[in-house]
N, C-alpha and C. Protein backbone atom coordinates (compact mmCIF):
# COMPACT_ATOMS: atom_id res chain seq x y z
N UNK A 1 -36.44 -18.50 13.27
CA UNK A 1 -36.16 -17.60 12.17
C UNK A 1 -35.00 -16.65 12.52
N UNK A 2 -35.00 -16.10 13.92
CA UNK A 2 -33.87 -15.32 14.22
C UNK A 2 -32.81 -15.94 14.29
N UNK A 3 -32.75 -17.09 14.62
CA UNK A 3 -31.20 -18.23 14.58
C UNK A 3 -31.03 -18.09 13.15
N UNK A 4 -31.65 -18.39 12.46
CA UNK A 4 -31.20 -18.67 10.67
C UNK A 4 -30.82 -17.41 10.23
N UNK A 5 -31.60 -16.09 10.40
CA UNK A 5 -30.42 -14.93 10.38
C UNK A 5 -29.25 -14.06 11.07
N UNK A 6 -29.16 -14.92 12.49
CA UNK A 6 -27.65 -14.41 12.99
C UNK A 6 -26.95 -16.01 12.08
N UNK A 7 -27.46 -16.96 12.04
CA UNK A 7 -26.49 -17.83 11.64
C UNK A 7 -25.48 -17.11 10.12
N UNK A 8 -26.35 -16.53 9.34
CA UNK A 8 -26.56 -15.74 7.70
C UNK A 8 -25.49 -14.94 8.14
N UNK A 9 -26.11 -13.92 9.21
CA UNK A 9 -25.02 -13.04 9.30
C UNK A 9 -24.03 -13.44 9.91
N UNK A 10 -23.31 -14.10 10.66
CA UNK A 10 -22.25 -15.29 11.12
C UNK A 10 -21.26 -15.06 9.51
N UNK A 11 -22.04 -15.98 8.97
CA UNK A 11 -21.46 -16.91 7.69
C UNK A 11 -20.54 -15.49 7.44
N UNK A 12 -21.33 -14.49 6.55
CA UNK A 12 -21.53 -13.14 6.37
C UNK A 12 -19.94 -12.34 6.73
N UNK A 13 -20.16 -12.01 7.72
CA UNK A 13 -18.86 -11.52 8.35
C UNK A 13 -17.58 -12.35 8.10
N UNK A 14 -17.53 -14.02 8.47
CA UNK A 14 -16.29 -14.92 8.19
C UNK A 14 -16.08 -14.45 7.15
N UNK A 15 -16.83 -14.83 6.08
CA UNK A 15 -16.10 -14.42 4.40
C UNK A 15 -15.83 -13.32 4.38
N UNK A 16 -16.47 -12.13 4.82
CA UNK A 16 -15.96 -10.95 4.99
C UNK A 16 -14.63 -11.08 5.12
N UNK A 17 -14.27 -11.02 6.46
CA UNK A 17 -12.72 -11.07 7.13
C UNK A 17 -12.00 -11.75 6.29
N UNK A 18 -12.08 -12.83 6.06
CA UNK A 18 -11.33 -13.68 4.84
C UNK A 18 -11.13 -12.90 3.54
N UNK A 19 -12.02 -12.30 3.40
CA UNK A 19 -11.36 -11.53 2.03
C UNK A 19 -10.94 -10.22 2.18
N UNK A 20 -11.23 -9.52 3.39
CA UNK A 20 -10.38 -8.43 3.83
C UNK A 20 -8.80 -8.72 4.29
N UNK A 21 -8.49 -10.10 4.61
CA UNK A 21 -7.65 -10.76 4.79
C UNK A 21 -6.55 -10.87 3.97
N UNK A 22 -6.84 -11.55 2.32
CA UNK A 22 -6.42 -11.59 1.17
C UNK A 22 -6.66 -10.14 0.47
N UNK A 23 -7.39 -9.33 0.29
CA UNK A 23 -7.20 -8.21 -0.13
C UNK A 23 -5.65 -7.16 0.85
N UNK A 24 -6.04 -7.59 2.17
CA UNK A 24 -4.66 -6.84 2.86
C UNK A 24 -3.46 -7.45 2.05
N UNK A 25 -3.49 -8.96 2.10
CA UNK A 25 -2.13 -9.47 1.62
C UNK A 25 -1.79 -9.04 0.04
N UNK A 26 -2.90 -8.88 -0.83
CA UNK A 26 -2.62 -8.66 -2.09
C UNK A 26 -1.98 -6.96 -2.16
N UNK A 27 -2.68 -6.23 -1.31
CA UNK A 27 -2.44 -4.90 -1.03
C UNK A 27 -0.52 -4.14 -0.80
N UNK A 28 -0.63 -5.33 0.32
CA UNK A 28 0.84 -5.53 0.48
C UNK A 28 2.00 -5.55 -0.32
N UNK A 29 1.48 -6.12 -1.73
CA UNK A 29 1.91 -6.34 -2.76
C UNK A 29 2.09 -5.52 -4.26
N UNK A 30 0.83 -4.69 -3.93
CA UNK A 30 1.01 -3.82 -4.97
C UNK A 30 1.62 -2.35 -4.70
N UNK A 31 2.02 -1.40 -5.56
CA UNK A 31 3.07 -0.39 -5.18
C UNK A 31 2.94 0.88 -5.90
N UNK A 32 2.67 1.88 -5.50
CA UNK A 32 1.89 2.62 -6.35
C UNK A 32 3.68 4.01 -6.10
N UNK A 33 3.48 4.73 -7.02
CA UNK A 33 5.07 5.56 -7.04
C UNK A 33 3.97 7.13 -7.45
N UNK A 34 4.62 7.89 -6.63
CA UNK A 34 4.79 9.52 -6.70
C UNK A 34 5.71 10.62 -6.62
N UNK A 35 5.52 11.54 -7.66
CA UNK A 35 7.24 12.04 -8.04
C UNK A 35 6.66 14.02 -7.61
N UNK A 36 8.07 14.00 -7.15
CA UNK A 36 7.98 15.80 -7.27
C UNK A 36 9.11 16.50 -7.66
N UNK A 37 8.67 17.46 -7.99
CA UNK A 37 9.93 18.42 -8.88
C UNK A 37 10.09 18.06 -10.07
N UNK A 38 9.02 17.73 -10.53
CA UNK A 38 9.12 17.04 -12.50
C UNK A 38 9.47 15.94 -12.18
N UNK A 39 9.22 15.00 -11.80
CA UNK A 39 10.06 13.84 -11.43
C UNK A 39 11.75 13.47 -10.85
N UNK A 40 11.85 15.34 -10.49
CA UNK A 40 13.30 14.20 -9.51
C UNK A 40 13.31 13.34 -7.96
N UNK A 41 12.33 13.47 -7.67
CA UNK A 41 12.24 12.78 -6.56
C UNK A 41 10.98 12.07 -6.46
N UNK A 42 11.16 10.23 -6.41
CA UNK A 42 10.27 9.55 -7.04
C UNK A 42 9.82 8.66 -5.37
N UNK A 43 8.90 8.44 -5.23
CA UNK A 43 8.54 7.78 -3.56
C UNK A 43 7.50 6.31 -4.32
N UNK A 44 8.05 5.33 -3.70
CA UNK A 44 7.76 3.96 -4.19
C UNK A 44 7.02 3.43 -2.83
N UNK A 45 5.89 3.22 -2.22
CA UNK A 45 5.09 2.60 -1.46
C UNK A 45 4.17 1.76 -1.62
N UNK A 46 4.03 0.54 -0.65
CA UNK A 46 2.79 -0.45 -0.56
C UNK A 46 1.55 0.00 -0.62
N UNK A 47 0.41 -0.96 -0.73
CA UNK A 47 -0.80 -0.69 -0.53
C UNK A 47 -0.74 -1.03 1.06
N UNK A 48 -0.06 -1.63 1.42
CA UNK A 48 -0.08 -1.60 2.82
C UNK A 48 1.20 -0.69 3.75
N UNK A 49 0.99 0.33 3.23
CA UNK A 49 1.92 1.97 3.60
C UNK A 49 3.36 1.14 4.08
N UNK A 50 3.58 0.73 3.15
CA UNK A 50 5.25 0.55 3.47
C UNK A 50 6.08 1.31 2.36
N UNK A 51 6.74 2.28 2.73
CA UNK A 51 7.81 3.38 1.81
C UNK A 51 8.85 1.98 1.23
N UNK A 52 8.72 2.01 0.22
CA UNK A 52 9.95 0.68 -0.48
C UNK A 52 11.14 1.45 -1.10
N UNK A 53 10.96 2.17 -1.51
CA UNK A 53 11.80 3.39 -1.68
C UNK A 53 11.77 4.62 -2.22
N UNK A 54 12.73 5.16 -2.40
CA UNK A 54 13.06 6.71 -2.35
C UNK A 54 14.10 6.82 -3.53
N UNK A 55 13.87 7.84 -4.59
CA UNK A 55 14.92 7.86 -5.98
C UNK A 55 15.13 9.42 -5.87
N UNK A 56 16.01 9.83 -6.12
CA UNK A 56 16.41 10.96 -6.64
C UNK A 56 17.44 11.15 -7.65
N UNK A 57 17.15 11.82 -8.07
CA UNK A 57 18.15 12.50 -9.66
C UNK A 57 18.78 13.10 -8.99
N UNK A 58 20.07 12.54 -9.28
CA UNK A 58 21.62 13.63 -8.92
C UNK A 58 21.54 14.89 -9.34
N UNK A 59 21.04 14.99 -10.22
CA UNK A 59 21.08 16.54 -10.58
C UNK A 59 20.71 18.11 -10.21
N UNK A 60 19.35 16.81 -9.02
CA UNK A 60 19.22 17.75 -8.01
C UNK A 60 19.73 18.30 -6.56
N UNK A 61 20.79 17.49 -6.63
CA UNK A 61 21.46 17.40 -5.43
C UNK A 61 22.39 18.61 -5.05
N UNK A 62 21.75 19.75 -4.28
CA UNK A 62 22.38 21.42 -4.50
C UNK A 62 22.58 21.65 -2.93
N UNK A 63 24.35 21.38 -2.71
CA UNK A 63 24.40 21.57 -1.12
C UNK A 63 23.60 23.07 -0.30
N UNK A 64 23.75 24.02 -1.60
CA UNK A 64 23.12 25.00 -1.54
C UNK A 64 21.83 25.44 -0.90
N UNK A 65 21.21 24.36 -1.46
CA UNK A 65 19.73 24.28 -1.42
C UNK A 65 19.22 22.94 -0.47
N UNK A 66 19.39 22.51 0.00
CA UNK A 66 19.38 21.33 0.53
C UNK A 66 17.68 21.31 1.20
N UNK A 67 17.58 21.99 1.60
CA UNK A 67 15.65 22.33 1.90
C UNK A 67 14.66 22.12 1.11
N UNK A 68 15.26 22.44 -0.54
CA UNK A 68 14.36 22.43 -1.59
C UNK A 68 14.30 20.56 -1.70
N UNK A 69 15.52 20.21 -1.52
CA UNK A 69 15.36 18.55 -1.51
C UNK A 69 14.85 18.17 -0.67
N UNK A 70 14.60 18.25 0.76
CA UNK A 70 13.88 18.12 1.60
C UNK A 70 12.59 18.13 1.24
N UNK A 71 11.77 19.09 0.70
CA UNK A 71 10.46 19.92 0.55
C UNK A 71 9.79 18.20 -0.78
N UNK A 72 10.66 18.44 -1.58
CA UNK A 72 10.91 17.65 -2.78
C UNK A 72 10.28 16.08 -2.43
N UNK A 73 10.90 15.70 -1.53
CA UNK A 73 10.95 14.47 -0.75
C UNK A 73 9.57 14.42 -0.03
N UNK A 74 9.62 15.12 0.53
CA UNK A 74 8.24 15.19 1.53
C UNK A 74 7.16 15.10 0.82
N UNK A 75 7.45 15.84 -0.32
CA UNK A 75 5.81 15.59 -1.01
C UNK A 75 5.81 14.58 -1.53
N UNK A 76 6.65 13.93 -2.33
CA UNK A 76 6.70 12.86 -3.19
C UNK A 76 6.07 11.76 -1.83
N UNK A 77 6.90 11.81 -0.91
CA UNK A 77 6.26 10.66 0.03
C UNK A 77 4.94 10.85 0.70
N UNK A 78 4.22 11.85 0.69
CA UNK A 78 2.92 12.67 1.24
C UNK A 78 1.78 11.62 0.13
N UNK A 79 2.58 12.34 -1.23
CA UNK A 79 1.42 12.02 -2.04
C UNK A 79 1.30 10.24 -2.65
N UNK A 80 2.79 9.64 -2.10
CA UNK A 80 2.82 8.06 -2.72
C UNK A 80 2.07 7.88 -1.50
N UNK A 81 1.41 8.42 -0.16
CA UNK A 81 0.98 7.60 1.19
C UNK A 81 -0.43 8.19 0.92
N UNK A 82 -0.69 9.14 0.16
CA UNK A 82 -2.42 9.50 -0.41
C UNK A 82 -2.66 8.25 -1.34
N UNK A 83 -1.81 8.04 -2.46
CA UNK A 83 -2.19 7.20 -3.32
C UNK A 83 -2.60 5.89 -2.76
N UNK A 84 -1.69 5.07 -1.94
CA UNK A 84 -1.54 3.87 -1.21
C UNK A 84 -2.41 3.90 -0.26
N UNK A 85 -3.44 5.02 0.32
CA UNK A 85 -4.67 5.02 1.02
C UNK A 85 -5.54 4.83 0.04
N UNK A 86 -5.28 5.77 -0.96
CA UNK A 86 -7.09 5.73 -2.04
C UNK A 86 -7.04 4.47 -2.86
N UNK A 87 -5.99 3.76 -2.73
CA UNK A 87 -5.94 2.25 -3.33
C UNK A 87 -6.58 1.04 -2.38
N UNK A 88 -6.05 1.44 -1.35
CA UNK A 88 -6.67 0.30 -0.17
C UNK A 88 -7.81 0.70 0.32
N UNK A 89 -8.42 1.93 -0.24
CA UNK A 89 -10.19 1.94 0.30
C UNK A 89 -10.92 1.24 -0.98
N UNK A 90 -9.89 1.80 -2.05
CA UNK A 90 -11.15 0.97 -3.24
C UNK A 90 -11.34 -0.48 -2.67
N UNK A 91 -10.04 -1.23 -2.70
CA UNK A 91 -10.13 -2.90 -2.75
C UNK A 91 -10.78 -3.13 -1.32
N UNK A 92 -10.82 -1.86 0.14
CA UNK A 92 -11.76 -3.06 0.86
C UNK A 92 -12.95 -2.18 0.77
N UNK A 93 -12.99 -1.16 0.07
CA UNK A 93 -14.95 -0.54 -0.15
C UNK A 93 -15.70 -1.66 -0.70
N UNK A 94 -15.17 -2.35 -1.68
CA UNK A 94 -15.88 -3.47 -2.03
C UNK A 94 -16.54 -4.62 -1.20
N UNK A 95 -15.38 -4.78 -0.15
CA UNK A 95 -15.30 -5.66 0.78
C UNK A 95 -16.61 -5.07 1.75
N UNK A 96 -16.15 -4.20 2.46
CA UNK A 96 -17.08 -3.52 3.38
C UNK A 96 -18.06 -3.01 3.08
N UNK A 97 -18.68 -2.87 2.03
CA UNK A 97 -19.50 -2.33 1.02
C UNK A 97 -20.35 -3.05 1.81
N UNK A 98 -20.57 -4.55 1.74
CA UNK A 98 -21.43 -5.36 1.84
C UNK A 98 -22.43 -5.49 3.25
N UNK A 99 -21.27 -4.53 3.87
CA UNK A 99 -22.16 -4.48 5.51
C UNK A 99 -23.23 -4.14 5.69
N UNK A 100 -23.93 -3.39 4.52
CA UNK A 100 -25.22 -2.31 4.69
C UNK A 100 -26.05 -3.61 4.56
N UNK A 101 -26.15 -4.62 3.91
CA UNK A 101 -26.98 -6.20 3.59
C UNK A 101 -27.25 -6.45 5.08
N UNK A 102 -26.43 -6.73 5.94
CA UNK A 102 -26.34 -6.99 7.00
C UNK A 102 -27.23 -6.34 7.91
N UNK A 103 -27.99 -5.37 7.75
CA UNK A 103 -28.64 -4.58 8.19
C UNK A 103 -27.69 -3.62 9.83
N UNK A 104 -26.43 -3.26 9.26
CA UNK A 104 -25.61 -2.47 10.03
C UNK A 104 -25.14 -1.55 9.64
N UNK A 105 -25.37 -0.18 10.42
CA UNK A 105 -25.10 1.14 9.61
C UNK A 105 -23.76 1.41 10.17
N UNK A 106 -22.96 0.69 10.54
CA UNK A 106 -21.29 1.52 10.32
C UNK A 106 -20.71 2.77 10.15
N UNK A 107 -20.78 3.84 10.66
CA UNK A 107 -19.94 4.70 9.63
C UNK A 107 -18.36 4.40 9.27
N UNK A 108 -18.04 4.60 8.24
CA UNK A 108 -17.18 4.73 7.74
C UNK A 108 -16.75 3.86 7.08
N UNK A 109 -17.82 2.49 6.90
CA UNK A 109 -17.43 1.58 5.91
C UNK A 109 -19.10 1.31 4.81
């Protein structure tokens, strides 16, 4: 009886990984965008934290001020690398969700 449920939980985990697998690759793929200063500075990132790019409106471009563009930037990319985390916990919470079946208390998944 104990072979037939490590075998269960075996199975269990493979499909796991396999679809944490394809969820990374799909992740990879999708791109979530965050803007600051009313939208002049726009931050374009993966679900798998890759910065794809960076936009800014000329209009903000003040040799003057050059800090405020800085500041501008930073958040926009702060908050596109919050978004692109709270995206990739939904798609593998699902995934990892399933561990508690398993009779394994994990923290953090």
């Amino acid at each position: 009886m104990a072979r037939q449920n490590m075998n269960k939980m075996m199975e269990q985990v493979q499909q796991m990984q396999q679809q944490m697998q394809e969820a990374q690759e799909q992740l990879a793929k999708e791109t979530v965008t965050a803007s600051a200063g009313g939208g002049a500075v726009k931050a374009t990132m993966t679900g798998g934290l890759e910065l794809t790019s960076i936009e800014i409106d000329p209009e903000v471009l003040d040799p003057d001020d050059v800090e405020m563009l800085q500041d501008m930037v930073l958040a926009a990319v702060n908050e596109s690398l919050n978004s692109a985390q709270e995206l990739a916990s939904q798609r593998m919470g699902g995934i990892t969700g399933g561990l508690g079946d398993l009779g394994l208390n994990i923290p953090g998944m």
